[in-house]
PDB file of N, CA and C in Angstrom:
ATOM      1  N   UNK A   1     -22.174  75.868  96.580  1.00  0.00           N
ATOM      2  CA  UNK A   1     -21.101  76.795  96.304  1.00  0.00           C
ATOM      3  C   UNK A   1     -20.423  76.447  94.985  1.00  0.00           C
ATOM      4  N   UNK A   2     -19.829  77.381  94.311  1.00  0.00           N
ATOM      5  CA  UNK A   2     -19.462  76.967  92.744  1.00  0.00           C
ATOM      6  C   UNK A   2     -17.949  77.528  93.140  1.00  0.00           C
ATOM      7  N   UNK A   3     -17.117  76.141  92.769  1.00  0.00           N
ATOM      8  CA  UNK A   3     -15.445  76.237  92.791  1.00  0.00           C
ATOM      9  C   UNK A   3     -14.961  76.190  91.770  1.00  0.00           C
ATOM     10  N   UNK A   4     -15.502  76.441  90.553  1.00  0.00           N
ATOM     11  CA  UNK A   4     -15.054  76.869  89.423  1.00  0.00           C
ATOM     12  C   UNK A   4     -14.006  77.519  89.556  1.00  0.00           C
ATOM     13  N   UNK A   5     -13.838  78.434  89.991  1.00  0.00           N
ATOM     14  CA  UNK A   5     -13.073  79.743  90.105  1.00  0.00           C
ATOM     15  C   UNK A   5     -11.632  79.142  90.669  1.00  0.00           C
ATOM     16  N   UNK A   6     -11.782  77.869  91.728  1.00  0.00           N
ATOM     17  CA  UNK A   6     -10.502  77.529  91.870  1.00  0.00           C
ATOM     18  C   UNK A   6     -10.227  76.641  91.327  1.00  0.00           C
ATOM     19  N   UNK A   7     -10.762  75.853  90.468  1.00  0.00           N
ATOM     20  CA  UNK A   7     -10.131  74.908  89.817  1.00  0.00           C
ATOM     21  C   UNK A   7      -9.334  75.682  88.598  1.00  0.00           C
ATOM     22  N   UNK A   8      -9.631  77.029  88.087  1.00  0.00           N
ATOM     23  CA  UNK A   8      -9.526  77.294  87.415  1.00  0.00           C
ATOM     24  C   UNK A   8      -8.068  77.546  87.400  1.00  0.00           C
ATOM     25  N   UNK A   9      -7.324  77.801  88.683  1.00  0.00           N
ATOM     26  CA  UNK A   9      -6.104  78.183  89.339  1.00  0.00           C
ATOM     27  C   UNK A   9      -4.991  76.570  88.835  1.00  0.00           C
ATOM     28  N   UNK A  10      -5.763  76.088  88.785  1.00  0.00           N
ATOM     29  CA  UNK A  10      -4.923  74.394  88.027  1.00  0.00           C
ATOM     30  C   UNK A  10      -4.231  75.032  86.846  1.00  0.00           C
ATOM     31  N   UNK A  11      -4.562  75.719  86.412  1.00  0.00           N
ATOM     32  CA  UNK A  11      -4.377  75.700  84.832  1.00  0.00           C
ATOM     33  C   UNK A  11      -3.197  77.110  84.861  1.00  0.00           C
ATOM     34  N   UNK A  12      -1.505  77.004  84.368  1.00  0.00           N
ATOM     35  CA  UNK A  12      -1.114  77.677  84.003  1.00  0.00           C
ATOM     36  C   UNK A  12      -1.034  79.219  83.633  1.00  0.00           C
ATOM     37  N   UNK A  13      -1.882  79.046  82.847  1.00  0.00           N
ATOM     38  CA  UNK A  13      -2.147  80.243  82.188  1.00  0.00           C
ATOM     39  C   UNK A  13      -3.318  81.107  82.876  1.00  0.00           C
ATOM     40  N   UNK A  14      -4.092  80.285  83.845  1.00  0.00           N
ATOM     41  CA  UNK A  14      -4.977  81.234  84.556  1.00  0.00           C
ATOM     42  C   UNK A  14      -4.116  81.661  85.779  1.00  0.00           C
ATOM     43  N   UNK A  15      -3.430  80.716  86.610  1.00  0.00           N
ATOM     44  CA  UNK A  15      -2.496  80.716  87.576  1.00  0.00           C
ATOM     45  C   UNK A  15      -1.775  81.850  87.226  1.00  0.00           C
ATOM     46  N   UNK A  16      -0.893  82.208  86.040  1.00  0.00           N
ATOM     47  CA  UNK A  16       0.371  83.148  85.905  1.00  0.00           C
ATOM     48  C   UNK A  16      -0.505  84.572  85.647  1.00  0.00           C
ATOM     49  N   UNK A  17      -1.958  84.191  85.299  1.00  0.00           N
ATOM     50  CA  UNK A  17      -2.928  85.848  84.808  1.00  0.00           C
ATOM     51  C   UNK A  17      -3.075  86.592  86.412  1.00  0.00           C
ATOM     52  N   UNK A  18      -3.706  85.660  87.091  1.00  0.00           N
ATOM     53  CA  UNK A  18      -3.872  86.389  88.162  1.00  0.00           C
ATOM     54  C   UNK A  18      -3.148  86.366  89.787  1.00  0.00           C
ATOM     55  N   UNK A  19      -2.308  85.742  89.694  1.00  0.00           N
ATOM     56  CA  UNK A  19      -0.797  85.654  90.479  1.00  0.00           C
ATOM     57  C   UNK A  19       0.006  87.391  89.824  1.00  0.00           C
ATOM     58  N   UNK A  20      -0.015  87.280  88.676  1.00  0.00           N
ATOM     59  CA  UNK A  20       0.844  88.818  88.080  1.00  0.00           C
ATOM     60  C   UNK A  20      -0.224  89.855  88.596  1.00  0.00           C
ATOM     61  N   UNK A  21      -1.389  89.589  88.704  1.00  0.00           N
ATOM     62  CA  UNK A  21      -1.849  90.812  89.118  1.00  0.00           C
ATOM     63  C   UNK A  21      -2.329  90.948  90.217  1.00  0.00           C
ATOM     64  N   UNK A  22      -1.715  90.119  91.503  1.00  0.00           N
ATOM     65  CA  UNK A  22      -1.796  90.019  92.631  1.00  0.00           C
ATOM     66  C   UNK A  22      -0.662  90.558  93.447  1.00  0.00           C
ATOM     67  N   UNK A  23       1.138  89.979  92.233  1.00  0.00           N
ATOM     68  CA  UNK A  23       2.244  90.286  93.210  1.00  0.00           C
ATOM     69  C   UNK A  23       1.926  91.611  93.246  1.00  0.00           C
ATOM     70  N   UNK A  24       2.527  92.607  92.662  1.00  0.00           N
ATOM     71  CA  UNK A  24       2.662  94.043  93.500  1.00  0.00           C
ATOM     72  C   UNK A  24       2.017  94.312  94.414  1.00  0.00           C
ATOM     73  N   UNK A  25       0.641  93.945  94.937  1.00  0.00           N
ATOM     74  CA  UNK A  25      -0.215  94.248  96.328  1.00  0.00           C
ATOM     75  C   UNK A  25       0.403  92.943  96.884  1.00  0.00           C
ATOM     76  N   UNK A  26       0.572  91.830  96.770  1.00  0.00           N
ATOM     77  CA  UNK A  26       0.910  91.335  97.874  1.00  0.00           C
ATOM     78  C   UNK A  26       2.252  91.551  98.717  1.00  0.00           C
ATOM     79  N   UNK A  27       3.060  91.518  97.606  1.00  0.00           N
ATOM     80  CA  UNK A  27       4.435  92.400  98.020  1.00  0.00           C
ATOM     81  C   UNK A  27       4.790  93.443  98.628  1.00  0.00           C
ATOM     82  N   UNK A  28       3.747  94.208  98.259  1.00  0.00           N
ATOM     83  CA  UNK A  28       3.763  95.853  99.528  1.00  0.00           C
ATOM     84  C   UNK A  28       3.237  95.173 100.813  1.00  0.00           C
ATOM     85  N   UNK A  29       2.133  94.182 100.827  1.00  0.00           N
ATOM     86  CA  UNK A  29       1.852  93.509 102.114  1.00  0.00           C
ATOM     87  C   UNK A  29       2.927  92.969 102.828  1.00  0.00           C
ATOM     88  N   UNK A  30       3.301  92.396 102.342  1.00  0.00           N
ATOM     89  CA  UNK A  30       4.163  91.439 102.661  1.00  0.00           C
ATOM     90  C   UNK A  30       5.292  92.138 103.180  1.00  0.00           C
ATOM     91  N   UNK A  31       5.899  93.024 102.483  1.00  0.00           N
ATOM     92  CA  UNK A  31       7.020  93.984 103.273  1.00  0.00           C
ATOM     93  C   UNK A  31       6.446  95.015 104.491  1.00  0.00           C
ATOM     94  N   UNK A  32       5.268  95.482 104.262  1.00  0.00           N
ATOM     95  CA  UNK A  32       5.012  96.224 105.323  1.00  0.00           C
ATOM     96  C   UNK A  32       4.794  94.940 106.517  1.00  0.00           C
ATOM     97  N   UNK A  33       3.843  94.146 106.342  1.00  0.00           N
ATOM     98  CA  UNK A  33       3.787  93.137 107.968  1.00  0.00           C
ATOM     99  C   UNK A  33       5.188  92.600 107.951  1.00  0.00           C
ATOM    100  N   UNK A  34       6.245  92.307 107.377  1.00  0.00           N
ATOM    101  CA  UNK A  34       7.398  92.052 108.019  1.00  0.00           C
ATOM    102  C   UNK A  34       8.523  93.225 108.509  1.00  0.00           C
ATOM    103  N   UNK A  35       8.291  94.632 108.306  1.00  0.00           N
ATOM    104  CA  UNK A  35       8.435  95.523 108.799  1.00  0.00           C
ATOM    105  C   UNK A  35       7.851  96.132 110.027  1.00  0.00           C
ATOM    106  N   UNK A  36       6.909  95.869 110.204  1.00  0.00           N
ATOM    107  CA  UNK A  36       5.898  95.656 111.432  1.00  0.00           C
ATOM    108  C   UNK A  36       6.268  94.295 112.419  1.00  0.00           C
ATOM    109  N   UNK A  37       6.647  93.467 111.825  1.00  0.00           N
ATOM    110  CA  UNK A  37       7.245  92.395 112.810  1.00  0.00           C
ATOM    111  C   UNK A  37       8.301  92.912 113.307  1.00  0.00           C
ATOM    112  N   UNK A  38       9.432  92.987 112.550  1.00  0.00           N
ATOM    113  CA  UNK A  38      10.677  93.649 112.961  1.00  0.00           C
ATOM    114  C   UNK A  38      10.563  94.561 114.412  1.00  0.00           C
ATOM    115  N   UNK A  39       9.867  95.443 113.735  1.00  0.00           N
ATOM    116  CA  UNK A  39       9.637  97.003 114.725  1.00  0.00           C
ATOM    117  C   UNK A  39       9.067  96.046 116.340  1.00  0.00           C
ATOM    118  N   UNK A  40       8.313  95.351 115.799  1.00  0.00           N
ATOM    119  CA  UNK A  40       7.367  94.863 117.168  1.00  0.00           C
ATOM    120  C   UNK A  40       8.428  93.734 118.105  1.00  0.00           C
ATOM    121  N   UNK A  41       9.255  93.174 117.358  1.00  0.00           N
ATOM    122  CA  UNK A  41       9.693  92.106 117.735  1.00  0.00           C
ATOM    123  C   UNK A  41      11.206  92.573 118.697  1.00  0.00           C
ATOM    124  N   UNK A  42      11.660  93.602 118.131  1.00  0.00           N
ATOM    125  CA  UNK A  42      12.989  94.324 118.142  1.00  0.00           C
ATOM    126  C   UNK A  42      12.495  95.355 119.222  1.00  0.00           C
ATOM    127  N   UNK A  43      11.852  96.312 119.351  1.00  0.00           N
ATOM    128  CA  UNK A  43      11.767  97.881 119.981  1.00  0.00           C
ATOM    129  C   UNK A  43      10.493  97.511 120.827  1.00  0.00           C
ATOM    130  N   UNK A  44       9.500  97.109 120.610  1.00  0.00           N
ATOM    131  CA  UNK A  44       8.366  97.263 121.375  1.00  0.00           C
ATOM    132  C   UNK A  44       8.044  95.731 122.581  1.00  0.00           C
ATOM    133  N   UNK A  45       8.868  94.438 122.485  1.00  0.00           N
ATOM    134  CA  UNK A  45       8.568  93.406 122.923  1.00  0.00           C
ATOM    135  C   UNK A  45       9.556  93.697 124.461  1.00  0.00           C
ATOM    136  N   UNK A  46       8.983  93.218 125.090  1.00  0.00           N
ATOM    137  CA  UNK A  46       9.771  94.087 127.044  1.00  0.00           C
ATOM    138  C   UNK A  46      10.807  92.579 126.986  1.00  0.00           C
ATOM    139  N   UNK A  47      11.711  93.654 127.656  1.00  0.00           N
ATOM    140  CA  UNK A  47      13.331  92.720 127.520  1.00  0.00           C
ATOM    141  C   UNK A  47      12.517  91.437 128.817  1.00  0.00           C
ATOM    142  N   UNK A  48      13.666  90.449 128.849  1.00  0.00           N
ATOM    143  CA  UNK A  48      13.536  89.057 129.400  1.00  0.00           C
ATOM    144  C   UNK A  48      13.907  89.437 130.972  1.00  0.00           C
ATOM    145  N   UNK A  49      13.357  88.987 131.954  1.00  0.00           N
ATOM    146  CA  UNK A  49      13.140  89.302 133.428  1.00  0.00           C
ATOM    147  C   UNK A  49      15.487  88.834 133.619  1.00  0.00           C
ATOM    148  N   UNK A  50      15.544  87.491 133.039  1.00  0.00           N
ATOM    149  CA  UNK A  50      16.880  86.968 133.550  1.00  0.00           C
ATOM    150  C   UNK A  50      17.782  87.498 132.183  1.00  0.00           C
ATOM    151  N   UNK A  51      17.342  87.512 130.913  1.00  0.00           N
ATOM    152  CA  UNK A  51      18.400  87.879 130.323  1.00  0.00           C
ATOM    153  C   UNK A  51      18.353  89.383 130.244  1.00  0.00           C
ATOM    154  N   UNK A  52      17.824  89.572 130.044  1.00  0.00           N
ATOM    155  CA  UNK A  52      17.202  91.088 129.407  1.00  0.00           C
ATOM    156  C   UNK A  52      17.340  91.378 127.932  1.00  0.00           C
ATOM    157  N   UNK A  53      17.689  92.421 127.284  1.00  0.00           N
ATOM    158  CA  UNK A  53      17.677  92.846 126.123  1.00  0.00           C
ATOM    159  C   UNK A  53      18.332  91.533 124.908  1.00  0.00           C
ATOM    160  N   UNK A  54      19.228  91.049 125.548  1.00  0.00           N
ATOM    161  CA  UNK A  54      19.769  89.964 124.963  1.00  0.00           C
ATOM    162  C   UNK A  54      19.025  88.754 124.003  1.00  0.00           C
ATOM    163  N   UNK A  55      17.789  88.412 124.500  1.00  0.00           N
ATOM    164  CA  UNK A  55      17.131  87.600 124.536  1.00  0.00           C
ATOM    165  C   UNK A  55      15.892  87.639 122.948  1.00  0.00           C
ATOM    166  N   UNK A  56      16.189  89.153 122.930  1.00  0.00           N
ATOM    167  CA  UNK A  56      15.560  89.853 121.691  1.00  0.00           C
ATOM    168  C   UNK A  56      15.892  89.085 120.435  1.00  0.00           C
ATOM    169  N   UNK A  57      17.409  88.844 120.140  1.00  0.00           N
ATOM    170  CA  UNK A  57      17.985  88.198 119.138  1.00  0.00           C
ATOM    171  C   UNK A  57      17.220  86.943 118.962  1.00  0.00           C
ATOM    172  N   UNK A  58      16.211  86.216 119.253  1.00  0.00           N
ATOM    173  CA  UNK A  58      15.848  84.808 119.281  1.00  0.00           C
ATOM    174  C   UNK A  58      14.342  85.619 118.045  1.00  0.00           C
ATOM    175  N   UNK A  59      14.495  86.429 117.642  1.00  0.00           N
ATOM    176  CA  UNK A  59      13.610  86.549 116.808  1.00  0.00           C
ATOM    177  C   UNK A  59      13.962  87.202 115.907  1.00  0.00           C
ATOM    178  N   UNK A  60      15.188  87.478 115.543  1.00  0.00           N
ATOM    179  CA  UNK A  60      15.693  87.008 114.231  1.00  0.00           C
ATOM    180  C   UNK A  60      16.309  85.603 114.048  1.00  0.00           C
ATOM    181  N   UNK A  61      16.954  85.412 114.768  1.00  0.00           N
ATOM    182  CA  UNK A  61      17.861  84.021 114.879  1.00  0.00           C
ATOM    183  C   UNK A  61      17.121  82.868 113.847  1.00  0.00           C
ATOM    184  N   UNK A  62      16.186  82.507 115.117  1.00  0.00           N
ATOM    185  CA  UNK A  62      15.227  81.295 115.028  1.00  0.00           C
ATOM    186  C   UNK A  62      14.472  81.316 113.540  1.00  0.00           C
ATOM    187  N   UNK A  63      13.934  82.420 113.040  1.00  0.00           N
ATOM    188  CA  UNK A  63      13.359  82.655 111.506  1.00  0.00           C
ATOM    189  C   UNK A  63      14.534  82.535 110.380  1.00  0.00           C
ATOM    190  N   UNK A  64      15.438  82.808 110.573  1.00  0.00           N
ATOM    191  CA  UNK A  64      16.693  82.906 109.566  1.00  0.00           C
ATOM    192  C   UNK A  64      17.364  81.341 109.736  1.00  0.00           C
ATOM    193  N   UNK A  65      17.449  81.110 111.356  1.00  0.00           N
ATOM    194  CA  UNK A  65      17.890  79.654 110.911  1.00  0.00           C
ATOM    195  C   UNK A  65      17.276  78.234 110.229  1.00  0.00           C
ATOM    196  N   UNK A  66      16.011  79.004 110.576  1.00  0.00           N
ATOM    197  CA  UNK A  66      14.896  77.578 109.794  1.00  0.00           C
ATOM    198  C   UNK A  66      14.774  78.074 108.313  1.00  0.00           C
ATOM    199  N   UNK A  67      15.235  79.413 107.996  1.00  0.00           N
ATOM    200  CA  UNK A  67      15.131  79.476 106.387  1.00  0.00           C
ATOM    201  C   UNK A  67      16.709  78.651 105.618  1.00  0.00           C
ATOM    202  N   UNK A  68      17.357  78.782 107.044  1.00  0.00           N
ATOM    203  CA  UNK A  68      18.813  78.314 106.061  1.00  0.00           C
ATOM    204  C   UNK A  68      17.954  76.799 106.335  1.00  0.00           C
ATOM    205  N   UNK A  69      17.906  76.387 107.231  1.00  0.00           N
ATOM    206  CA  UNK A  69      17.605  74.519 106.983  1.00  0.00           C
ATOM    207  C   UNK A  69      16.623  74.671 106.027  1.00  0.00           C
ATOM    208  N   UNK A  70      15.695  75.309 105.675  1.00  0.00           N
ATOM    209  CA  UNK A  70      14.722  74.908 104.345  1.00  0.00           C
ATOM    210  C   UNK A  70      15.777  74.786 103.580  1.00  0.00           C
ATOM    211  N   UNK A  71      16.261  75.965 102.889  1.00  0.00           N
ATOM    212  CA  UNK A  71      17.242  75.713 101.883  1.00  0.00           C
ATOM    213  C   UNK A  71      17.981  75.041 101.612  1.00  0.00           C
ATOM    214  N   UNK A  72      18.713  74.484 102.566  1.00  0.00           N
ATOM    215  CA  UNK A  72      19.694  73.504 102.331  1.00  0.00           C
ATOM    216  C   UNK A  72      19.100  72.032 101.854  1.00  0.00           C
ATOM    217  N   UNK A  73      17.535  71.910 102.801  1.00  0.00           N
ATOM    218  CA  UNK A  73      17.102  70.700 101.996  1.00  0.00           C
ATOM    219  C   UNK A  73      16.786  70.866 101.004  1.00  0.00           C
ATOM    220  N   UNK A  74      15.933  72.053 100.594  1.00  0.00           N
ATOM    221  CA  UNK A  74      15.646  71.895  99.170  1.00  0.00           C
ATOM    222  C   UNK A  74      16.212  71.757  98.280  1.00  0.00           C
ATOM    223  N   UNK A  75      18.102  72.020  98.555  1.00  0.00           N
ATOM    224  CA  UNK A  75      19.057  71.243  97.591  1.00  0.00           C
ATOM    225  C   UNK A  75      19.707  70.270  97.893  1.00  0.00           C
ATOM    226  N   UNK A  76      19.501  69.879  98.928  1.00  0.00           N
ATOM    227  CA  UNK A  76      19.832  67.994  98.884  1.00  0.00           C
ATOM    228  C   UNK A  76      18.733  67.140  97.307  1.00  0.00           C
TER     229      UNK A  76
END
């Protein structure tokens, strides 16, 4: 197999050529499957037998609170 192609990704200037012409498609990806999470996670996932609907919130919660602890370490 020839990995040329990723070593090539080492290098700056190949990295920033084809990263720029990747974001806009990955970005429409990327917003549509987290729009699709949302929808699935929120409206379509069956409420909790003991809490019920309540219980929904643990999927935003839990993703937002581990983004605040990333952040905060990454500025310690």
């Amino acid at each position: 197999m020839n990995w040329t192609w990723f070593h090539k990704l080492g290098s700056p200037k190949w990295f920033y050529g084809i990263s720029g012409r990747l974001l806009p498609w990955l970005s429409v990806a990327a917003l549509l499957l987290i729009a699709v999470g949302v929808v699935w996670g929120l409206a379509f996932a069956p409420p909790d037998y003991q809490q019920g609907n309540s219980f929904r919130i643990i999927y935003i919660h839990v993703p937002a609170a581990m983004l605040a602890q990333s952040i905060y370490v990454m500025l310690a």
